[in-house]
N, C-alpha and C. Protein backbone atom coordinates (compact mmCIF):
# COMPACT_ATOMS: atom_id res chain seq x y z
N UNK A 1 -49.95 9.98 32.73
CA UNK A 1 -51.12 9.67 31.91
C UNK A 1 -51.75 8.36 32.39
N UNK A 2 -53.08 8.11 32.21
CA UNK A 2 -53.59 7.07 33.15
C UNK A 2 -53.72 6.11 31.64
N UNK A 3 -53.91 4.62 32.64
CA UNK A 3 -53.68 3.95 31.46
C UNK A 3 -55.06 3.49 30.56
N UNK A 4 -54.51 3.62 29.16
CA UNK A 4 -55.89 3.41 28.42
C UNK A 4 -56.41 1.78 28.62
N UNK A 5 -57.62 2.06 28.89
CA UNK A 5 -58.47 0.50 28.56
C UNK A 5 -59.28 -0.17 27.25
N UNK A 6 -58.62 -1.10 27.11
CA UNK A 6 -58.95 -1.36 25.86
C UNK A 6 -60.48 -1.89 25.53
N UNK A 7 -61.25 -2.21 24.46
CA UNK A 7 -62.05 -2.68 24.50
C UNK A 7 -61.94 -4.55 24.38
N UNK A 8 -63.13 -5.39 25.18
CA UNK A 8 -62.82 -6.58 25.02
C UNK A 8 -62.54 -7.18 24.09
N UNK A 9 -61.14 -7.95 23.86
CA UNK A 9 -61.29 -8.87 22.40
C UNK A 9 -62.43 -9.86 22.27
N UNK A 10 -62.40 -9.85 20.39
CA UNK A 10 -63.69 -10.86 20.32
C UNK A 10 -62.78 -12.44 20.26
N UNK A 11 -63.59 -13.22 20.79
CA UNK A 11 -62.67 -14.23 20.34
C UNK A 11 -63.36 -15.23 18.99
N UNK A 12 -63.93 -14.47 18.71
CA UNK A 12 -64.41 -14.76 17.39
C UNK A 12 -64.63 -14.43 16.40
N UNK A 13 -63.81 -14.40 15.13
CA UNK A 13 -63.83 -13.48 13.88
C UNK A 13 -64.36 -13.58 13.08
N UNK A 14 -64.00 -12.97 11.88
CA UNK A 14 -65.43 -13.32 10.52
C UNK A 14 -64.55 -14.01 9.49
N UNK A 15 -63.54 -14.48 9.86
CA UNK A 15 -63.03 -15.32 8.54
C UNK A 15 -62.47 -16.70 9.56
N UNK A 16 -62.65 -17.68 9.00
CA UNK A 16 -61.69 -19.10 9.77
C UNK A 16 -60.23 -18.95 9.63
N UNK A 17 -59.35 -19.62 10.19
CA UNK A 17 -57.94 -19.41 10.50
C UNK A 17 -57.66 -20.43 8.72
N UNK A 18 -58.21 -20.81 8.41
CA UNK A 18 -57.73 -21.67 7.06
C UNK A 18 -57.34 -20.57 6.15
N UNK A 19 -58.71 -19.73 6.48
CA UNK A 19 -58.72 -18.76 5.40
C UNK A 19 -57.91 -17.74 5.29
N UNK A 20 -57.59 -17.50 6.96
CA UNK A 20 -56.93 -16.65 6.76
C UNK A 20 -55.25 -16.98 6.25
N UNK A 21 -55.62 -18.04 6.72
CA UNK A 21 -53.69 -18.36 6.23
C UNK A 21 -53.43 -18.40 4.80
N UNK A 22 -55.08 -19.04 3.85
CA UNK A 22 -54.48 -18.86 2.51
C UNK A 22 -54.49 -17.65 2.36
N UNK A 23 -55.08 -16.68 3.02
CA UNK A 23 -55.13 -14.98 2.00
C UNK A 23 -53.64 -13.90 2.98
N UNK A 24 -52.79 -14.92 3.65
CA UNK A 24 -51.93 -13.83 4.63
C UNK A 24 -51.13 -13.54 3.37
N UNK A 25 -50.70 -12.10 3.39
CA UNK A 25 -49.25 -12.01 2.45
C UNK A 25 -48.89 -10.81 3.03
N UNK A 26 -47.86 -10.48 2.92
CA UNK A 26 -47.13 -8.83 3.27
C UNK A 26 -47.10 -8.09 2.85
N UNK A 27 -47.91 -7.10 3.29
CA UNK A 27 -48.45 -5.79 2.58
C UNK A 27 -47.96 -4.23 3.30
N UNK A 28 -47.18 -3.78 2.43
CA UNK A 28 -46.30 -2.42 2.86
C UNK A 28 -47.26 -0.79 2.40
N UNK A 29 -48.45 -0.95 1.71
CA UNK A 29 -49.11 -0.29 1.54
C UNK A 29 -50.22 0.15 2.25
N UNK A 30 -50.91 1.25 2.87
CA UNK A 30 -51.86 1.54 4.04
C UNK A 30 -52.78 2.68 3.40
N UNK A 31 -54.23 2.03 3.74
CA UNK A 31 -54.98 3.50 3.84
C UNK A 31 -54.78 4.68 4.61
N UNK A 32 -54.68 6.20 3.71
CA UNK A 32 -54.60 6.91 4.88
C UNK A 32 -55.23 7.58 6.00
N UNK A 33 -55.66 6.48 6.44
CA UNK A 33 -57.06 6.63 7.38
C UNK A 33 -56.35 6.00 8.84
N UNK A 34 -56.96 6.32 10.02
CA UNK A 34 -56.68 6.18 11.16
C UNK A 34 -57.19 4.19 11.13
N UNK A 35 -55.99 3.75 12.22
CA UNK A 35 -56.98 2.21 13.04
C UNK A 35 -58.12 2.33 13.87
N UNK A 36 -58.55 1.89 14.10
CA UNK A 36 -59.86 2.00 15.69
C UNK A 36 -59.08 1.39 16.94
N UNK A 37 -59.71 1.48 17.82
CA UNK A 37 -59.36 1.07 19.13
C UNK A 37 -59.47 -0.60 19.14
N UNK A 38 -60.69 -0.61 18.58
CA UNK A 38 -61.23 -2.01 18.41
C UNK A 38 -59.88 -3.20 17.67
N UNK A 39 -59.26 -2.52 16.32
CA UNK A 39 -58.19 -3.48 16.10
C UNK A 39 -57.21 -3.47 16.77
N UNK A 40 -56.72 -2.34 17.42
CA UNK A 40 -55.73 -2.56 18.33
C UNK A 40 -56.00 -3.46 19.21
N UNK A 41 -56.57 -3.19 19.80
CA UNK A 41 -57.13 -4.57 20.99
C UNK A 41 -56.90 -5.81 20.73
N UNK A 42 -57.48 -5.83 19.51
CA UNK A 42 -58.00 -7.25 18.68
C UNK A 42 -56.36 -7.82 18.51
N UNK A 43 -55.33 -7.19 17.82
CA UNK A 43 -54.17 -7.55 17.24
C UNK A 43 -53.00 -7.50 18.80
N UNK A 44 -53.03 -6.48 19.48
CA UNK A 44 -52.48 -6.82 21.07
C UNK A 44 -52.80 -8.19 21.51
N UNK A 45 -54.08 -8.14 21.69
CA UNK A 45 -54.29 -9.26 22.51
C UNK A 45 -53.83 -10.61 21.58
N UNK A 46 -53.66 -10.57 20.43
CA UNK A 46 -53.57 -11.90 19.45
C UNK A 46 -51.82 -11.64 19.27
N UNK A 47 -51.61 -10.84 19.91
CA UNK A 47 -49.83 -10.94 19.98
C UNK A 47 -49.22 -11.42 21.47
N UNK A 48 -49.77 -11.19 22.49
CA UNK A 48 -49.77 -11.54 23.48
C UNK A 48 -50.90 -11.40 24.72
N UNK A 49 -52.10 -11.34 24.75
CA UNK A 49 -53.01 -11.23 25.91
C UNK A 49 -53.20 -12.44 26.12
N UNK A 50 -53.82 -12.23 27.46
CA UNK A 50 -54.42 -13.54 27.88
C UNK A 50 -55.11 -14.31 27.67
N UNK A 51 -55.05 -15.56 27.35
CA UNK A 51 -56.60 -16.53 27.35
C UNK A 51 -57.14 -17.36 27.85
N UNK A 52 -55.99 -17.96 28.92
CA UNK A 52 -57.07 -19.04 29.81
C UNK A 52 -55.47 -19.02 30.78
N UNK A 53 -55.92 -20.08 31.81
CA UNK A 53 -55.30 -20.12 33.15
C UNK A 53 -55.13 -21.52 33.26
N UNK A 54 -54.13 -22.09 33.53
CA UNK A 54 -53.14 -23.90 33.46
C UNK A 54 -52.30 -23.46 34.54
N UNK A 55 -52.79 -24.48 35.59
CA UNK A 55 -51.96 -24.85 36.84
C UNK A 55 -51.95 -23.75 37.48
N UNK A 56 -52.23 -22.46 37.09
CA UNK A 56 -51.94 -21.64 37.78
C UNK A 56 -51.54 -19.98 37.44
N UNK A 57 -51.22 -20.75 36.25
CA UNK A 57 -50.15 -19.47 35.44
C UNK A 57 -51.14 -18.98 34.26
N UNK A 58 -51.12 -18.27 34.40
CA UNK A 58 -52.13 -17.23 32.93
C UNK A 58 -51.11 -17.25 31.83
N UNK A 59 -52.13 -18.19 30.79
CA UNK A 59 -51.24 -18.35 29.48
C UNK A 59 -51.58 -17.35 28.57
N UNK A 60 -50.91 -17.26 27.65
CA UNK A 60 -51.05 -15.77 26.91
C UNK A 60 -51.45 -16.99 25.33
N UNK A 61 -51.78 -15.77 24.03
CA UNK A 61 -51.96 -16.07 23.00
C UNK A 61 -51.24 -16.88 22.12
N UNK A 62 -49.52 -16.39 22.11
CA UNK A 62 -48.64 -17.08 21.62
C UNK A 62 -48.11 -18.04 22.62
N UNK A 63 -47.81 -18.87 22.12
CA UNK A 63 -46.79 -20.10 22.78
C UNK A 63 -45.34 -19.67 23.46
N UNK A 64 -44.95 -20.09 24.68
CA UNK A 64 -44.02 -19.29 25.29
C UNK A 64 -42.78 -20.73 25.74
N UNK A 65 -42.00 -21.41 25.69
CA UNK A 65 -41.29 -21.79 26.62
C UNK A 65 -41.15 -21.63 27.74
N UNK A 66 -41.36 -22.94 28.71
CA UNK A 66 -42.11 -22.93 30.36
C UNK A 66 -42.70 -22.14 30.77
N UNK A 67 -43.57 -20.93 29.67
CA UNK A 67 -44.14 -19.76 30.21
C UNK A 67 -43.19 -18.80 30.85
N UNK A 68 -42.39 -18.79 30.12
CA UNK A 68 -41.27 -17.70 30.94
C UNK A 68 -41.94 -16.25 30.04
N UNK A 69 -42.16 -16.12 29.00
CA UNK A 69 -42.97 -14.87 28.40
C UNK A 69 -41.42 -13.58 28.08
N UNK A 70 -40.64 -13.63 27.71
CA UNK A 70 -39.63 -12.92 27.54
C UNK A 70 -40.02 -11.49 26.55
N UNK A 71 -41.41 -11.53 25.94
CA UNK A 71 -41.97 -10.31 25.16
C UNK A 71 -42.64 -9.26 25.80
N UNK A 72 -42.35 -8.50 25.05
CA UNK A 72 -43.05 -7.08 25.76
C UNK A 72 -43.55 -6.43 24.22
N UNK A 73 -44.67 -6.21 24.28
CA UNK A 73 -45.08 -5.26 22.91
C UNK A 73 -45.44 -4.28 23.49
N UNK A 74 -45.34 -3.27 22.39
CA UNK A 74 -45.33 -1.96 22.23
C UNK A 74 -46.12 -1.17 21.06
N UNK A 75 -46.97 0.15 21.20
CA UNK A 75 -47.72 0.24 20.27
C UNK A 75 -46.97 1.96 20.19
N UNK A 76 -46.63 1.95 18.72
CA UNK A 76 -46.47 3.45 18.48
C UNK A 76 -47.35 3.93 17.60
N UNK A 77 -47.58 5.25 17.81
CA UNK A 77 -48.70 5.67 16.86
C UNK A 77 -48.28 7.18 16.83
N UNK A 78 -48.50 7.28 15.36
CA UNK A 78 -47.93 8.80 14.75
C UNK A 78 -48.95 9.37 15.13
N UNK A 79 -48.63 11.13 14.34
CA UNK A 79 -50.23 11.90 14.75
C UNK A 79 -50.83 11.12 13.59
N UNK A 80 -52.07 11.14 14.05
CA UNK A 80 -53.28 11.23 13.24
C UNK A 80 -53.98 9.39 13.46
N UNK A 81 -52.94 8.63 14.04
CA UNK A 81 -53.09 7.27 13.87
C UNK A 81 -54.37 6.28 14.51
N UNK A 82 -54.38 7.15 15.81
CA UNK A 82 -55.97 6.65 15.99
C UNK A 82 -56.44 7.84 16.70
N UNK A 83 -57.46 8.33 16.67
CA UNK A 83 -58.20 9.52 17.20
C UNK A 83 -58.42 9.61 18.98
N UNK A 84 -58.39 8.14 19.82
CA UNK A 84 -58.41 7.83 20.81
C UNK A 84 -57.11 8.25 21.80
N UNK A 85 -55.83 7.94 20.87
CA UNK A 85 -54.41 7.90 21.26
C UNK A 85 -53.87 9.06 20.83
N UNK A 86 -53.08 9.14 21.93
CA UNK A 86 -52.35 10.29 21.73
C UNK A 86 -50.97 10.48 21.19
N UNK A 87 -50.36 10.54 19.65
CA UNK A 87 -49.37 10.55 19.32
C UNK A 87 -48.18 10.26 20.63
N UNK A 88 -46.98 8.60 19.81
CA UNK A 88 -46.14 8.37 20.94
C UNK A 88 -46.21 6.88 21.04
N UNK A 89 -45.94 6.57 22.23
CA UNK A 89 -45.10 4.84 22.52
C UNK A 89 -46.22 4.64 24.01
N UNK A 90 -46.64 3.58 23.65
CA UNK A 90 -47.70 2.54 24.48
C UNK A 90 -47.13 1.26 24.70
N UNK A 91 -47.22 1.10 26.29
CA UNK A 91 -46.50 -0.77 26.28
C UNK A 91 -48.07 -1.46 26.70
N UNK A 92 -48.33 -2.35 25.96
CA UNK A 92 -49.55 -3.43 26.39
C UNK A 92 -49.28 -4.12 27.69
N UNK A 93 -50.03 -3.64 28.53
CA UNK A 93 -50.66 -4.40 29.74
C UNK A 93 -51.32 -5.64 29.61
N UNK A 94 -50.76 -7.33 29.32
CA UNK A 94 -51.81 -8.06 28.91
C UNK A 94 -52.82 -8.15 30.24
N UNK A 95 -52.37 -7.85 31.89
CA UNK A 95 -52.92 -8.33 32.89
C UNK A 95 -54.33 -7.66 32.72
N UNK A 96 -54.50 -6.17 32.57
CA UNK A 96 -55.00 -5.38 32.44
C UNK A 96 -55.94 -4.88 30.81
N UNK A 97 -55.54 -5.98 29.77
CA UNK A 97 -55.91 -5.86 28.56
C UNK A 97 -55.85 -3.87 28.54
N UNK A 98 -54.88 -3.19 28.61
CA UNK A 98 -54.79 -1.77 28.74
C UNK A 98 -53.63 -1.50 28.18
N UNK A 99 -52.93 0.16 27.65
CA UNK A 99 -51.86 0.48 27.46
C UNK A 99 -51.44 1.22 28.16
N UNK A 100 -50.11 1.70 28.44
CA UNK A 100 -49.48 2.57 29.37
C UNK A 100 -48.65 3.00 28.70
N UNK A 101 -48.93 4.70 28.87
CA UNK A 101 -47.95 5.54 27.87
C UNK A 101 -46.96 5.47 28.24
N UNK A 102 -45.46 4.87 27.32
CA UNK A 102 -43.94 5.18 27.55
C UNK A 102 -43.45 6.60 27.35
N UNK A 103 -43.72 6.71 26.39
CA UNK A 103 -43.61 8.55 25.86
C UNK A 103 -44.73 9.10 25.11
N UNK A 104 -44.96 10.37 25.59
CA UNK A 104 -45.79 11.14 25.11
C UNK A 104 -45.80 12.02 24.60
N UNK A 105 -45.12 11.61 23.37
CA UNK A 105 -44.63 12.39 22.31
C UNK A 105 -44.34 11.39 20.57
N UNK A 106 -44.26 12.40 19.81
CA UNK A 106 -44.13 11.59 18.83
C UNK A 106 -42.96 11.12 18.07
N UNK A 107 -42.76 9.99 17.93
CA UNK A 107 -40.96 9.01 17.93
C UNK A 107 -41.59 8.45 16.69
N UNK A 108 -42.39 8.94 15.32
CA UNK A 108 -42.89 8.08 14.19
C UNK A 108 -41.26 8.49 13.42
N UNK A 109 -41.00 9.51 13.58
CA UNK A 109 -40.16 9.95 12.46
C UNK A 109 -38.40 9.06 12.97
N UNK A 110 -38.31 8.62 14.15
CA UNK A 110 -37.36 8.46 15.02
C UNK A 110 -37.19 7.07 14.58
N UNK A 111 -38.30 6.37 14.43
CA UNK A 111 -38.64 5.42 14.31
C UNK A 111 -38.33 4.70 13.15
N UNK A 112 -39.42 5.50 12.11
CA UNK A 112 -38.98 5.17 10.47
C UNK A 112 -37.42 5.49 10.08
N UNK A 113 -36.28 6.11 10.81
CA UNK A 113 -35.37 6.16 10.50
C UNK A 113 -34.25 5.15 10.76
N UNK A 114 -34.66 4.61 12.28
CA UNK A 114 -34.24 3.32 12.84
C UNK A 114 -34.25 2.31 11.84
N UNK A 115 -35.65 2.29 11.58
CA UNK A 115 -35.96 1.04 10.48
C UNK A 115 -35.80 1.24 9.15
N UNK A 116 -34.68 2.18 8.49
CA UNK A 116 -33.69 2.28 7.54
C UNK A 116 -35.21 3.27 6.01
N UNK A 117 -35.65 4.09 7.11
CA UNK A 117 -36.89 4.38 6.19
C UNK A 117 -37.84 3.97 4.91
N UNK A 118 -37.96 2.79 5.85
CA UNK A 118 -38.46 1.86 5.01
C UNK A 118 -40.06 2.54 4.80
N UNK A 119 -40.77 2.23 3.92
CA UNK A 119 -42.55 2.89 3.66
C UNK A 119 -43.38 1.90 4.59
N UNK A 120 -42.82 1.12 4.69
CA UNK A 120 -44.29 0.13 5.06
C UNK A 120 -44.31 0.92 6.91
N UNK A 121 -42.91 1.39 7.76
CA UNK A 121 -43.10 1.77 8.60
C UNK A 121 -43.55 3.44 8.74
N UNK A 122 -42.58 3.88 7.94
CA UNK A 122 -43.24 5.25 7.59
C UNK A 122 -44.78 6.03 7.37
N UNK A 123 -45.49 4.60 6.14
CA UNK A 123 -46.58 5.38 5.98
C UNK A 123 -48.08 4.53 6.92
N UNK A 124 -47.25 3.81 8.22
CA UNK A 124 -48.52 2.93 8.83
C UNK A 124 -49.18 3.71 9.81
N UNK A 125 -50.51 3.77 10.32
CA UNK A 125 -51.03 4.65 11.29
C UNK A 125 -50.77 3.70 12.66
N UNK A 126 -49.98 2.78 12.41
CA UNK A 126 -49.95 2.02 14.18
C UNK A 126 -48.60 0.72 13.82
N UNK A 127 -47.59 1.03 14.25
CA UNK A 127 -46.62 -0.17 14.63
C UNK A 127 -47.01 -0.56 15.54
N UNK A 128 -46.89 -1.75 15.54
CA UNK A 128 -46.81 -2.91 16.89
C UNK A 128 -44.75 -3.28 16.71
N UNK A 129 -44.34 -3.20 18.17
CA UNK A 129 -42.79 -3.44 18.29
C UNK A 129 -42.72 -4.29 19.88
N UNK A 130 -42.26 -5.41 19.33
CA UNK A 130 -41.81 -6.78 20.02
C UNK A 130 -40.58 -6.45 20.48
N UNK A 131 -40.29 -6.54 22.10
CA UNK A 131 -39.02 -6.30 22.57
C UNK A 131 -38.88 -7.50 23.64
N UNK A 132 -37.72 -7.82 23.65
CA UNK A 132 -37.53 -9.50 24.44
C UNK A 132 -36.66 -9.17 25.72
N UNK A 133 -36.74 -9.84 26.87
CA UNK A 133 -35.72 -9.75 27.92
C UNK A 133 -35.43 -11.64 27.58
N UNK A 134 -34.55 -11.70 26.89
CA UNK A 134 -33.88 -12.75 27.19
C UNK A 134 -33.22 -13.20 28.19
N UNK A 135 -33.20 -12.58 29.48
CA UNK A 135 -32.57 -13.67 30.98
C UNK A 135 -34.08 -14.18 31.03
N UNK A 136 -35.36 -13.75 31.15
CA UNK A 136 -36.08 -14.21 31.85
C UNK A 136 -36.17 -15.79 30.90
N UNK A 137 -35.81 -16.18 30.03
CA UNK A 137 -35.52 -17.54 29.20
C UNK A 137 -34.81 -18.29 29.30
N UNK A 138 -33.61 -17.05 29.34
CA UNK A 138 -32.00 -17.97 29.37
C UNK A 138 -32.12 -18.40 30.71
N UNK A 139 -32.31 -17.99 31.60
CA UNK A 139 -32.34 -18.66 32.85
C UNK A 139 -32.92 -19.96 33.28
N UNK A 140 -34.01 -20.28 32.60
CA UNK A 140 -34.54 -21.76 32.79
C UNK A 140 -34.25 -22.35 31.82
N UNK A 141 -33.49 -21.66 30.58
CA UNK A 141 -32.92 -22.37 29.26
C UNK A 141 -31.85 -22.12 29.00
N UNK A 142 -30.90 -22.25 29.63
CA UNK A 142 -29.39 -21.75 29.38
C UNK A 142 -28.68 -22.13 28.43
N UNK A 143 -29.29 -23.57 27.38
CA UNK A 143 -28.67 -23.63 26.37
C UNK A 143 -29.32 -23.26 25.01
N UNK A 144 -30.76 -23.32 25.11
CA UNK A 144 -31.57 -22.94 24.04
C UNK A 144 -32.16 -21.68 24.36
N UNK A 145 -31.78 -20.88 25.18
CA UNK A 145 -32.87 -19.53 25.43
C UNK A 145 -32.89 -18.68 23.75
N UNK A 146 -32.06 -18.42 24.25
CA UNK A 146 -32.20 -17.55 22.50
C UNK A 146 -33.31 -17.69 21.77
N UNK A 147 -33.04 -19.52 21.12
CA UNK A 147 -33.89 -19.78 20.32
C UNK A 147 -35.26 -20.17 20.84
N UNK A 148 -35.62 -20.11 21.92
CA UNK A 148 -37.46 -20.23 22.53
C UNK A 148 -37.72 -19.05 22.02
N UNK A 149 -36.82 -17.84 22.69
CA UNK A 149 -37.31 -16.35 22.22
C UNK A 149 -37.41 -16.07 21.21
N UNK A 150 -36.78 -16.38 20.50
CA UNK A 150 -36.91 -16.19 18.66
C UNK A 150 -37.89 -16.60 18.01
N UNK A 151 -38.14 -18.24 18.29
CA UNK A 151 -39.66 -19.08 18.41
C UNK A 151 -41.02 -18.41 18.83
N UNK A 152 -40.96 -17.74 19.52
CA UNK A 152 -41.92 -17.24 20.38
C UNK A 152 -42.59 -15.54 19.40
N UNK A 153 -41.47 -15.10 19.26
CA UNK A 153 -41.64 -13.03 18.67
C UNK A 153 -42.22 -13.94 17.26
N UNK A 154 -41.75 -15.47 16.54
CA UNK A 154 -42.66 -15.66 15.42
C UNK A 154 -44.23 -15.85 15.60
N UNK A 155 -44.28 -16.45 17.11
CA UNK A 155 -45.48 -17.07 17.17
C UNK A 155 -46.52 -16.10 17.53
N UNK A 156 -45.75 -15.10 17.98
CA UNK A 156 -46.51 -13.68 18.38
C UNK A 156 -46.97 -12.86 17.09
N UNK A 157 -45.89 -12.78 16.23
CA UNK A 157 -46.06 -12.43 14.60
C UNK A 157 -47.09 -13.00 13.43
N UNK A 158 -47.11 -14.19 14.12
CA UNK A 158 -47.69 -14.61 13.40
C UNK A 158 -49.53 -14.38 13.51
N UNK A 159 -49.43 -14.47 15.02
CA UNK A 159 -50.80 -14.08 15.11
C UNK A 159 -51.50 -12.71 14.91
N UNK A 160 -50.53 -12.00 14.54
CA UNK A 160 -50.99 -10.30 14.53
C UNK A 160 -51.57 -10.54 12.92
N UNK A 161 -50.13 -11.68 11.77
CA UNK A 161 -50.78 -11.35 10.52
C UNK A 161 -52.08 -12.31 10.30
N UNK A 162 -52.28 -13.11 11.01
CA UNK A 162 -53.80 -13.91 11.12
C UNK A 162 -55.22 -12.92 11.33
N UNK A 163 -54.76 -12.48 12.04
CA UNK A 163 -55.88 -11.25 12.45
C UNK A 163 -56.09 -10.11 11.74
N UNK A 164 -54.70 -9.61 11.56
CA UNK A 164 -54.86 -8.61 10.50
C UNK A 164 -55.98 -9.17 8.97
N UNK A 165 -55.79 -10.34 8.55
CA UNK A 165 -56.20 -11.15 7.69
C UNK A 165 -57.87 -10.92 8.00
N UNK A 166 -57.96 -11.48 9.38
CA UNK A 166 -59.52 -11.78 9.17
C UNK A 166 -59.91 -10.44 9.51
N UNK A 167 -59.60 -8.94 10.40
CA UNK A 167 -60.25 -8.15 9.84
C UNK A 167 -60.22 -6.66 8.91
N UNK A 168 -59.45 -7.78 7.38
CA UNK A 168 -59.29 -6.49 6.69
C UNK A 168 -58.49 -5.36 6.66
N UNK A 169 -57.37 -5.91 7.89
CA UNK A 169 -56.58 -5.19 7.95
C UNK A 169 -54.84 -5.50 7.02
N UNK A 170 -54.05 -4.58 6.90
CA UNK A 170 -52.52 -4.84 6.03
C UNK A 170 -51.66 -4.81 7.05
N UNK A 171 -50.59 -5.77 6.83
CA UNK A 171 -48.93 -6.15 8.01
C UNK A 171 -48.10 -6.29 7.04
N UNK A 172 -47.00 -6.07 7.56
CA UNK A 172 -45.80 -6.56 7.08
C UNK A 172 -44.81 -6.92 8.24
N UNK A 173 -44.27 -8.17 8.36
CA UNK A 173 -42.93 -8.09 9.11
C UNK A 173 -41.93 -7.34 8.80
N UNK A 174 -40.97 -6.71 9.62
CA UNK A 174 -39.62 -5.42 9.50
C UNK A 174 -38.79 -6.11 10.76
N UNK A 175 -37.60 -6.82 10.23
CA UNK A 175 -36.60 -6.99 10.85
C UNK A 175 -35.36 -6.47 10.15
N UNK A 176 -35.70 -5.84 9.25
CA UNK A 176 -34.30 -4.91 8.79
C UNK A 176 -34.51 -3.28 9.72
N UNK A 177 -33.48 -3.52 10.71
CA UNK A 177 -33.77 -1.91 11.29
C UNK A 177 -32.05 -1.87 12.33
N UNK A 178 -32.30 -0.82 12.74
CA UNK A 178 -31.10 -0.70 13.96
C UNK A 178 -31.44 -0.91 15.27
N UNK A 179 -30.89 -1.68 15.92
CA UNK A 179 -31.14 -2.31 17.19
C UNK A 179 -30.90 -1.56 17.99
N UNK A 180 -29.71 -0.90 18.02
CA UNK A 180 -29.25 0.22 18.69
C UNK A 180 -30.29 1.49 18.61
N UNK A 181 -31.03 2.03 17.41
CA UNK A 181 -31.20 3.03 16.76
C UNK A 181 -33.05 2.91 17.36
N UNK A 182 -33.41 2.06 17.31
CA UNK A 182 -34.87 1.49 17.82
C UNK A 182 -35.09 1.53 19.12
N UNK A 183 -33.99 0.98 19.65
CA UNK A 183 -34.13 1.26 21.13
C UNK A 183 -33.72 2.11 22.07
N UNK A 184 -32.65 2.94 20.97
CA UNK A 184 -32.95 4.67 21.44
C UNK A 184 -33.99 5.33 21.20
N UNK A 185 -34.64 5.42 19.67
CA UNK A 185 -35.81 6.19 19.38
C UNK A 185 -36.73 5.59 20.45
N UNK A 186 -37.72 4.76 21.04
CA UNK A 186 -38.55 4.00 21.89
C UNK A 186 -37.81 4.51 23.15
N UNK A 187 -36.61 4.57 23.95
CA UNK A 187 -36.02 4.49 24.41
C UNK A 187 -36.51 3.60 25.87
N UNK A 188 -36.16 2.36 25.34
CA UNK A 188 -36.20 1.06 25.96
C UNK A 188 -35.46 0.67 26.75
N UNK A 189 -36.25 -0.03 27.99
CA UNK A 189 -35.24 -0.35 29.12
C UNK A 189 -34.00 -1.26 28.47
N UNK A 190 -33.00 -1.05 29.63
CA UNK A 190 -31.61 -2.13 28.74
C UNK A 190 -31.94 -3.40 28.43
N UNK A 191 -32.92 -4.03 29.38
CA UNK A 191 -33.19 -4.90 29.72
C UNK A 191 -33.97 -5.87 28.54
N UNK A 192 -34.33 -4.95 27.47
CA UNK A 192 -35.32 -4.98 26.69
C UNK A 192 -34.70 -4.52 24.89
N UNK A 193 -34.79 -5.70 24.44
CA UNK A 193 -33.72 -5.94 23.10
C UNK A 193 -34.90 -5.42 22.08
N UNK A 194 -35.05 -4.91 21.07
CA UNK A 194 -36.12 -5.11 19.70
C UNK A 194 -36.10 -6.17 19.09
N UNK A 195 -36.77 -7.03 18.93
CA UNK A 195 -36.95 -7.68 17.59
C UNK A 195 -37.85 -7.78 16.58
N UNK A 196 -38.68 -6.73 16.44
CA UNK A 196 -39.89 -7.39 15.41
C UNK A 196 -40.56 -6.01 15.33
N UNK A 197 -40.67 -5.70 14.03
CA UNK A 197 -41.92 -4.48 14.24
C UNK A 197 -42.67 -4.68 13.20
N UNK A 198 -43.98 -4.86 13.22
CA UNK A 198 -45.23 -4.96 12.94
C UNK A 198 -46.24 -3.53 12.69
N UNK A 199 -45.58 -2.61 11.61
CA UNK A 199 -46.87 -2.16 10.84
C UNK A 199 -48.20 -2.31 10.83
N UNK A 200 -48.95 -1.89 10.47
CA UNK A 200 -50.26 -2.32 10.00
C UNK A 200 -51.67 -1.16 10.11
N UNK A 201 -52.22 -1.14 9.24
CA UNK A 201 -53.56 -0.57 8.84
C UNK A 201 -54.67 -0.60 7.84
N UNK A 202 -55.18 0.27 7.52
CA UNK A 202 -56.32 -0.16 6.92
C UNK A 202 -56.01 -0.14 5.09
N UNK A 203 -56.88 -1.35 4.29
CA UNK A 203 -56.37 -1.35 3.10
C UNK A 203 -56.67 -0.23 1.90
N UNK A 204 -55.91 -0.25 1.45
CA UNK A 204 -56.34 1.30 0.26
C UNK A 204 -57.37 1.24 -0.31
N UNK A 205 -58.34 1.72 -0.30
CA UNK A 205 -59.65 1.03 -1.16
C UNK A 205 -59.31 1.07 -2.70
N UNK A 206 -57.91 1.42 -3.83
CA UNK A 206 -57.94 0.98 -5.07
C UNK A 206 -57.35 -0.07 -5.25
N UNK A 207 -56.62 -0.67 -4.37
CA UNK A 207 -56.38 -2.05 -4.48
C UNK A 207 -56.99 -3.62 -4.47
């Protein structure tokens, strides 16, 4: 499957980052309506794409330790989740602002079971899932790697629920799941640990 191209992020939203931080909260409830292409983009790239270039090295969105970048996100999407995508597992290309299908098939149900069938993953039309290679850290951090990487899947988290915030969209963080069980359902290189999955869609209009 060739890889999808995303549309450009804006780097400019309709709410200020103040605002959005007073209105962030965690929301396990979703319209049942598809995402657009447009927020995916928007929330990829604000989890890890690119934004400018220092010394040399293309820095990404979140903050990384020496730029070693130990994240890899991942976009799953059930049927029905965006009309563009094809039910299944997408890894974000930040070089390429693009996705590349992992599987092409649908792992929603594989998924929500991993993550102890929880609703907020069950009933979302798009997870976002943070997976870390910790050598590429531990190696220039052999005593703190761990914790850069841990530092880092927040700082990545954090920016998905900022965005989600300014456009109208619902997140929840999910670190209750099976590590083992996640990265069979996805079925993820070894190389490549889970930590973080990120829900999210559109808000119910009776709320």
């Amino acid at each position: 499957m060739a890889p999808v191209e995303l549309p450009e992020p804006e780097p400019d939203g309709p709410t200020s980052v103040e605002r959005a931080i007073a209105r962030r909260a965690s929301r396990r409830s979703f319209a049942q309506a598809p995402v657009t292409i447009e927020d995916i983009s928007q929330l990829l790239w604000a989890a890890q794409g690119f934004t400018h270039v220092r010394d040399g090295v293309q820095m990404r969105a979140a903050p990384s330790a020496g730029a070693t970048y130990p994240l890899t996100a991942f976009l799953e999407v059930p049927s029905g989740g965006n009309p563009e995508l094809e039910p299944g597992l997408y890894r974000y290309d930040p070089g390429n602002h693009a996705l590349e299908a992992t599987l092409d098939e649908p792992v929603h149900g594989e998924l929500t079971e991993a993550a102890l069938g929880q609703e907020g993953v069950r009933d979302a039309p798009a997870t976002i899932v943070l997976a870390a290679n910790y050598d590429r850290t531990r190696e220039q951090y052999p005593d703190h790697g761990d914790r850069y990487v841990h530092m880092e899947a927040g700082h990545a988290a954090e920016n998905v629920h900022l965005v989600c915030e300014s456009r109208e969209l619902r997140t929840c963080p999910v670190g209750a799941f099976s590590d083992a069980e996640v990265a069979n359902a996805l079925e993820l290189p070894d190389r490549l640990d889970p930590l973080y999955l990120l829900p999210f869609g559109r808000r119910p209009t009776d709320l």
